[in-house]
N, C-alpha and C. Protein backbone atom coordinates (compact mmCIF):
# COMPACT_ATOMS: atom_id res chain seq x y z
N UNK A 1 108.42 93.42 94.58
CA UNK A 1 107.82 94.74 94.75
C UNK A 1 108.43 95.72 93.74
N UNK A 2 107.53 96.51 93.48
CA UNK A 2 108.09 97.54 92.14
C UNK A 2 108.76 98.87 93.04
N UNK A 3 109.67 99.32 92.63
CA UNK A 3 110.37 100.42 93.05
C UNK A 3 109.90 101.66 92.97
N UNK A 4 109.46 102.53 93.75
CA UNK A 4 108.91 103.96 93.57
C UNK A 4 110.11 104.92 93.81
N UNK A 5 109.57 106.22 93.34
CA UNK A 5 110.84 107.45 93.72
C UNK A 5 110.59 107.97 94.86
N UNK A 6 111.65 108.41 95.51
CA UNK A 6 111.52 109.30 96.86
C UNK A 6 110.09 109.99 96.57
N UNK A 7 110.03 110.88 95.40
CA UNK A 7 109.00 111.59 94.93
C UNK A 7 107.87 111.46 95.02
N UNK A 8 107.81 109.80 94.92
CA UNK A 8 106.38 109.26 95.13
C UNK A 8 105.96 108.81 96.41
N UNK A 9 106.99 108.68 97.08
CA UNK A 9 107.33 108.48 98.68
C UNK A 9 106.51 109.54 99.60
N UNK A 10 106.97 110.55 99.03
CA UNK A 10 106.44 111.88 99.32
C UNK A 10 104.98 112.15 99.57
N UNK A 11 104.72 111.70 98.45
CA UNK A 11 103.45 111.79 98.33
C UNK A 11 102.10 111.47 99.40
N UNK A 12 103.05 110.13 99.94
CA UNK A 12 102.00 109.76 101.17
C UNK A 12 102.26 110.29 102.12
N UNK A 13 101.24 110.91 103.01
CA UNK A 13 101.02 112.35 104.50
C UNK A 13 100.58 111.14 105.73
N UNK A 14 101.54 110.88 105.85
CA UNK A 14 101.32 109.73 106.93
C UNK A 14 101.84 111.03 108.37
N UNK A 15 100.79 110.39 109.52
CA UNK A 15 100.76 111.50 110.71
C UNK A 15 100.25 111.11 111.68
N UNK A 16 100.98 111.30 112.81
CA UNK A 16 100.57 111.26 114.04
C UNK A 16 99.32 111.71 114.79
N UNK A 17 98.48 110.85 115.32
CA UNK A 17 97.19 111.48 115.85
C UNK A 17 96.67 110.78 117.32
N UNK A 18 96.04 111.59 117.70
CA UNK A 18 95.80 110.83 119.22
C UNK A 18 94.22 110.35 119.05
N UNK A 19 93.91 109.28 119.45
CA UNK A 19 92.57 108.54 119.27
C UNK A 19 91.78 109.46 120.49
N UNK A 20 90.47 110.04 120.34
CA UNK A 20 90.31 110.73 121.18
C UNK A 20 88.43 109.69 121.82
N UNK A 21 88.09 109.30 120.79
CA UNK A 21 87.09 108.55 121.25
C UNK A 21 87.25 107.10 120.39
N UNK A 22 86.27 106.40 120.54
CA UNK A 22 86.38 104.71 119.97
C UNK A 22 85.45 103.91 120.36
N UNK A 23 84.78 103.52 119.29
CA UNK A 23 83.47 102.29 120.11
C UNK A 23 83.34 101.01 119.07
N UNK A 24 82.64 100.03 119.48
CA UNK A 24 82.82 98.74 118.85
C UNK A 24 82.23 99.26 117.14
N UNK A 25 82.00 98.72 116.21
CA UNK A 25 81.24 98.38 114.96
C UNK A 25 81.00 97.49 114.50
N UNK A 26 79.95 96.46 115.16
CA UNK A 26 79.47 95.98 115.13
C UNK A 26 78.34 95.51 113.52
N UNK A 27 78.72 96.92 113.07
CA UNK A 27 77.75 96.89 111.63
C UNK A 27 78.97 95.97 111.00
N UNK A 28 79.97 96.21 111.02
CA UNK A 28 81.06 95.69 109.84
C UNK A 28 81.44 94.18 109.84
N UNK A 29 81.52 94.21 108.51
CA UNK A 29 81.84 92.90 107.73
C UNK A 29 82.57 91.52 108.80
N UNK A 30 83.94 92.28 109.47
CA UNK A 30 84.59 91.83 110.19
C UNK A 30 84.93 92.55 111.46
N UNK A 31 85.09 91.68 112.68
CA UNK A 31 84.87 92.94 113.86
C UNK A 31 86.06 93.85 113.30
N UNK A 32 85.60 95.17 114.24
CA UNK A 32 86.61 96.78 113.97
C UNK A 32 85.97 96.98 114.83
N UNK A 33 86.75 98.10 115.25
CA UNK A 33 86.69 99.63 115.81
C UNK A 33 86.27 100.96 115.07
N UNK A 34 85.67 101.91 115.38
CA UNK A 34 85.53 102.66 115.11
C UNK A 34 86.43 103.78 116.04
N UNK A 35 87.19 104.90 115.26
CA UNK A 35 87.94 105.88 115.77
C UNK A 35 87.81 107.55 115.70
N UNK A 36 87.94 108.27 116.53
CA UNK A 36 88.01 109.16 116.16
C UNK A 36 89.68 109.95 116.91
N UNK A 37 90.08 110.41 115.64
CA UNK A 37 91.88 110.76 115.79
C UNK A 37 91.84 112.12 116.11
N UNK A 38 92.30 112.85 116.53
CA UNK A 38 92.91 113.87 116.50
C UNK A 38 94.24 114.72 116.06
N UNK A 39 93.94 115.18 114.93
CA UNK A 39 95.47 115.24 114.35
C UNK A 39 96.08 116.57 114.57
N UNK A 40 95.61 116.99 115.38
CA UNK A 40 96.35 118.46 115.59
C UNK A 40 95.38 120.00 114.80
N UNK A 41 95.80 121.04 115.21
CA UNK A 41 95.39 121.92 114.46
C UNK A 41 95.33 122.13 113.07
N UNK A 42 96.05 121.40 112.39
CA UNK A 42 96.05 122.02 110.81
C UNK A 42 94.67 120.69 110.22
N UNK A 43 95.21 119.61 111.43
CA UNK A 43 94.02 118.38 110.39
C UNK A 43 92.98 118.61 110.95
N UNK A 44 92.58 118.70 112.56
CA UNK A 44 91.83 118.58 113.09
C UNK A 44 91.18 117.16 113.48
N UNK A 45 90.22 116.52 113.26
CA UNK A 45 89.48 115.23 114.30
C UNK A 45 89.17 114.92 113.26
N UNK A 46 89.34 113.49 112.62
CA UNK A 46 89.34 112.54 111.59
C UNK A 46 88.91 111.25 112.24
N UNK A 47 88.09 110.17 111.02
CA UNK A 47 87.41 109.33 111.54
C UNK A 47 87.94 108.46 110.88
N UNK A 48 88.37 107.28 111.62
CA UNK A 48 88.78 105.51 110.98
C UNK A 48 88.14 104.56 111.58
N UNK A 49 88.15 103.50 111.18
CA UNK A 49 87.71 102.11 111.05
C UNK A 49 88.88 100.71 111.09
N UNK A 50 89.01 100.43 111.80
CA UNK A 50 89.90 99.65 111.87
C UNK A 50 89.93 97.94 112.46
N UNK A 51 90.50 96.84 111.96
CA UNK A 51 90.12 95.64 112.01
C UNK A 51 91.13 95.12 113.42
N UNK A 52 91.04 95.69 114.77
CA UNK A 52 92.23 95.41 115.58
C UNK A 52 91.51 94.87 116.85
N UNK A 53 90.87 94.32 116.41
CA UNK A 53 89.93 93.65 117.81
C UNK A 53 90.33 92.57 118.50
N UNK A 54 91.35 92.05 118.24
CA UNK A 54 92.28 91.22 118.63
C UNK A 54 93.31 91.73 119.67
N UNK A 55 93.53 92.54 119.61
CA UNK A 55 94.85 93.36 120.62
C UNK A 55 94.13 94.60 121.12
N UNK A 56 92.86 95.45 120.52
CA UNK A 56 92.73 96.31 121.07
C UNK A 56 91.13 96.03 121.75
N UNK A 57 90.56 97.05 123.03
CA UNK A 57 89.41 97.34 122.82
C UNK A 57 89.01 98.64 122.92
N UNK A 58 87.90 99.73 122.76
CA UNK A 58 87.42 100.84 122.59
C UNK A 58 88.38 101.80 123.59
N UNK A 59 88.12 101.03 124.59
CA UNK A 59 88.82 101.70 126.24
C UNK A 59 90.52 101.92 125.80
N UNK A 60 91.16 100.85 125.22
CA UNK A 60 92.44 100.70 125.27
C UNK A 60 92.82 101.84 124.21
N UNK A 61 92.01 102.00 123.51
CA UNK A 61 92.73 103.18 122.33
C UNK A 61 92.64 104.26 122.55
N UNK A 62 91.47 104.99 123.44
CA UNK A 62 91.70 106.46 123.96
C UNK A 62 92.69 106.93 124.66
N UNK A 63 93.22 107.82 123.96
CA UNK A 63 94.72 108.40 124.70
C UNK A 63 96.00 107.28 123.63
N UNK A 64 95.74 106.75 122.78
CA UNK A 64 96.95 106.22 122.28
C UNK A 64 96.97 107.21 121.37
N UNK A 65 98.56 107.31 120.84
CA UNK A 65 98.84 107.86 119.63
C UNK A 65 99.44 107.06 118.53
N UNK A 66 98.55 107.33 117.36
CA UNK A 66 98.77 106.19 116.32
C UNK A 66 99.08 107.24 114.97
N UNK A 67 99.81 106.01 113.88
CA UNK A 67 99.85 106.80 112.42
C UNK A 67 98.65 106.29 111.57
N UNK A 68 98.69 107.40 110.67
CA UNK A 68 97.72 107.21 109.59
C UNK A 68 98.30 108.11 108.11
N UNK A 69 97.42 107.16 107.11
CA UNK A 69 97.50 107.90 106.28
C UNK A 69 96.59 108.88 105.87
N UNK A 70 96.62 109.80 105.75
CA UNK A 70 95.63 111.27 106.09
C UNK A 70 95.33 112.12 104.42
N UNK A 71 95.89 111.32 103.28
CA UNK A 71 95.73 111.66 102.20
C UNK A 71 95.17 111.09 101.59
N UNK A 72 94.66 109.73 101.47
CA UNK A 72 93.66 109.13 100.95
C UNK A 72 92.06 109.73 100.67
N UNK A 73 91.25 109.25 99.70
CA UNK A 73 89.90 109.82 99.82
C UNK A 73 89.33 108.85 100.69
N UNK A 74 88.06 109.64 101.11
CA UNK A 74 87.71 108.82 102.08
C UNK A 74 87.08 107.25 101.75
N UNK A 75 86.13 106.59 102.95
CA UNK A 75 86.14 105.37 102.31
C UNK A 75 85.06 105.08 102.82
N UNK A 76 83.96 104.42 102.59
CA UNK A 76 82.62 104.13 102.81
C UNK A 76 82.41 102.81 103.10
N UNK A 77 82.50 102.68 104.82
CA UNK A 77 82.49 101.53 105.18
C UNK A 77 81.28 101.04 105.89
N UNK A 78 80.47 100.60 105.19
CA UNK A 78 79.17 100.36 105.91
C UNK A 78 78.36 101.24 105.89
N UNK A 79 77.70 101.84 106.80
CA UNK A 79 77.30 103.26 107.29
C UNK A 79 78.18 104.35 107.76
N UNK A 80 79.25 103.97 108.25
CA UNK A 80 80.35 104.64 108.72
C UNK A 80 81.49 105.18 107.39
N UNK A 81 82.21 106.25 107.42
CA UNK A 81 82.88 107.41 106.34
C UNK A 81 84.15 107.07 107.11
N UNK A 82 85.55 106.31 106.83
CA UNK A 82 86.88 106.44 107.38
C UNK A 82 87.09 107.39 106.36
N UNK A 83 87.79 108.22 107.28
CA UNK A 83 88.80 109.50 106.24
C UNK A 83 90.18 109.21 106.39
N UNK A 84 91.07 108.13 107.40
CA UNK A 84 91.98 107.56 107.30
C UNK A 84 91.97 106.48 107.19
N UNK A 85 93.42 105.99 106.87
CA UNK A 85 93.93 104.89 106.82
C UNK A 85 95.08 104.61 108.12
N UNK A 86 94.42 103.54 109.31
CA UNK A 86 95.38 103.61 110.23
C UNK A 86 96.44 102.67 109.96
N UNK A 87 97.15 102.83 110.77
CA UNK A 87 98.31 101.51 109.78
C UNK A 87 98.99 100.84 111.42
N UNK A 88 98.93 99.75 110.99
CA UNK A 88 99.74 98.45 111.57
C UNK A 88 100.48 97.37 111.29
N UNK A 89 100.87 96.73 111.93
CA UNK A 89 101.59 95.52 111.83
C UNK A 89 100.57 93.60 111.43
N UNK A 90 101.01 93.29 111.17
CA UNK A 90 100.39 92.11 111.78
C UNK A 90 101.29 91.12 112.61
N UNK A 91 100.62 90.30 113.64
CA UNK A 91 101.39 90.03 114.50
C UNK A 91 101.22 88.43 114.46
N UNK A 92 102.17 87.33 114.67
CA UNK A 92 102.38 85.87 113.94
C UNK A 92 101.13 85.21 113.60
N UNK A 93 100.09 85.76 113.66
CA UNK A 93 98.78 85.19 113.71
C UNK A 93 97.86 86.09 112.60
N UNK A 94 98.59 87.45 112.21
CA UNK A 94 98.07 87.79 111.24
C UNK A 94 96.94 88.98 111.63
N UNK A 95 97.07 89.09 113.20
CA UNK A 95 96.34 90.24 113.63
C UNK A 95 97.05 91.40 113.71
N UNK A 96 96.36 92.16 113.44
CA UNK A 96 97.27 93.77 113.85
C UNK A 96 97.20 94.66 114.85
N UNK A 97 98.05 95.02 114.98
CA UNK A 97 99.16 95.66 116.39
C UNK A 97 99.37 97.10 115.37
N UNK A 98 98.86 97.89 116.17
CA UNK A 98 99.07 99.68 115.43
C UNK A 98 100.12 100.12 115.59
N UNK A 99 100.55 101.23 114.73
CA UNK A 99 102.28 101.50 114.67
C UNK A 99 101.68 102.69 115.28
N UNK A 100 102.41 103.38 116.44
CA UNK A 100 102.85 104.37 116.83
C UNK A 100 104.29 105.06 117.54
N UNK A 101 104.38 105.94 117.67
CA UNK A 101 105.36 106.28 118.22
C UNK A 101 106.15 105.92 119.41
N UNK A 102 107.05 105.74 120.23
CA UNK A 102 107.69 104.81 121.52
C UNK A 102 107.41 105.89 122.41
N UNK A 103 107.21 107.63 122.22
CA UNK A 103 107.10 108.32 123.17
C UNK A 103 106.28 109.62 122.62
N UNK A 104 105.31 110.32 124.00
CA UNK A 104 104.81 111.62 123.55
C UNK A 104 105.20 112.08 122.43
N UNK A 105 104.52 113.04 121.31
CA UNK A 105 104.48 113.44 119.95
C UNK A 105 103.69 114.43 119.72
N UNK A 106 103.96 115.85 119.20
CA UNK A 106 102.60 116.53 118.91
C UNK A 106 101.57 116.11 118.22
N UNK A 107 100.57 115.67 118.47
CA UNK A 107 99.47 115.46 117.35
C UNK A 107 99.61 116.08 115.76
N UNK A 108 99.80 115.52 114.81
CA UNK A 108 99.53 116.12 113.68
C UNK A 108 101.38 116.07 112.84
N UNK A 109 102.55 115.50 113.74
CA UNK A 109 103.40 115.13 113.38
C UNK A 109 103.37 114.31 111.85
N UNK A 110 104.16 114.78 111.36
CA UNK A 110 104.09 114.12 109.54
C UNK A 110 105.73 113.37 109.75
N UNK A 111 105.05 112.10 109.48
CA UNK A 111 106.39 111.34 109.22
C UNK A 111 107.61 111.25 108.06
N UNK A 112 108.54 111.66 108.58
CA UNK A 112 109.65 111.51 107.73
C UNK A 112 110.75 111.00 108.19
C-alpha cells in the first residue's frame, strides 16, 4: 500500500449517520439495500446503496447508526443516486458487516 499524508487523511469526511428508512433494490446488479441516512443538521438526509444483504435486512437498519463517506461525488447506481459511501467490514466469507459506533452518537459526528 502507498503511504498518504495526515493531509490527505484529512481529506476524507467520514460521519456518523442514523439510517432513517431502507428497502430492498432489487433493480441492482447484486442484491443491496437501499438507504436513507441522516446525518445531522449541517448534512441533513443522504442516500446509499449498499451490498449487505447477507447480515442485514431493510427492518434491521432503521435506527442503526453507521459511517460513511460523505465527500465523494455522487454515484449512479442503476436508477438509484448514492451520495454516500457506507463503509464496512467483510466478514470470513467476504460479506459485509457495517462499521458503526459501540454506543449512541450525535448524528453528523466526523470521525477523527
Amino acid at each position: 500500500m502507498a503511504e498518504i499524508s495526515f493531509d490527505d487523511f484529512l481529506k476524507v469526511d467520514i460521519r456518523v449517520g442514523e439510517v432513517t428508512r431502507a428497502e430492498p433494490f432489487p433493480e441492482a446488479r447484486n442484491p443491496a439495500i437501499k438507504m436513507w441516512i441522516d446525518f445531522g443538521p449541517e448534512l441533513g438526509e443522504r442516500k446509499s446503496s449498499a451490498q449487505v444483504t447477507v447480515h442485514y435486512t431493510p427492518e434491521d437498519l432503521v435506527g442503526k447508526q453507521v459511517m460513511a463517506v460523505v465527500n465523494f461525488p455522487p454515484r449512479q447506481i442503476g436508477k438509484f443516486m448514492s451520495e454516500v459511501l457506507v463503509l464496512g467490514l467483510p466478514d470470513e466469507n467476504g460479506a459485509i458487516v457495517l462499521i458503526g459506533p459501540d454506543g449512541k452518537v450525535p448524528s453528523g459526528g466526523r470521525m477523527h
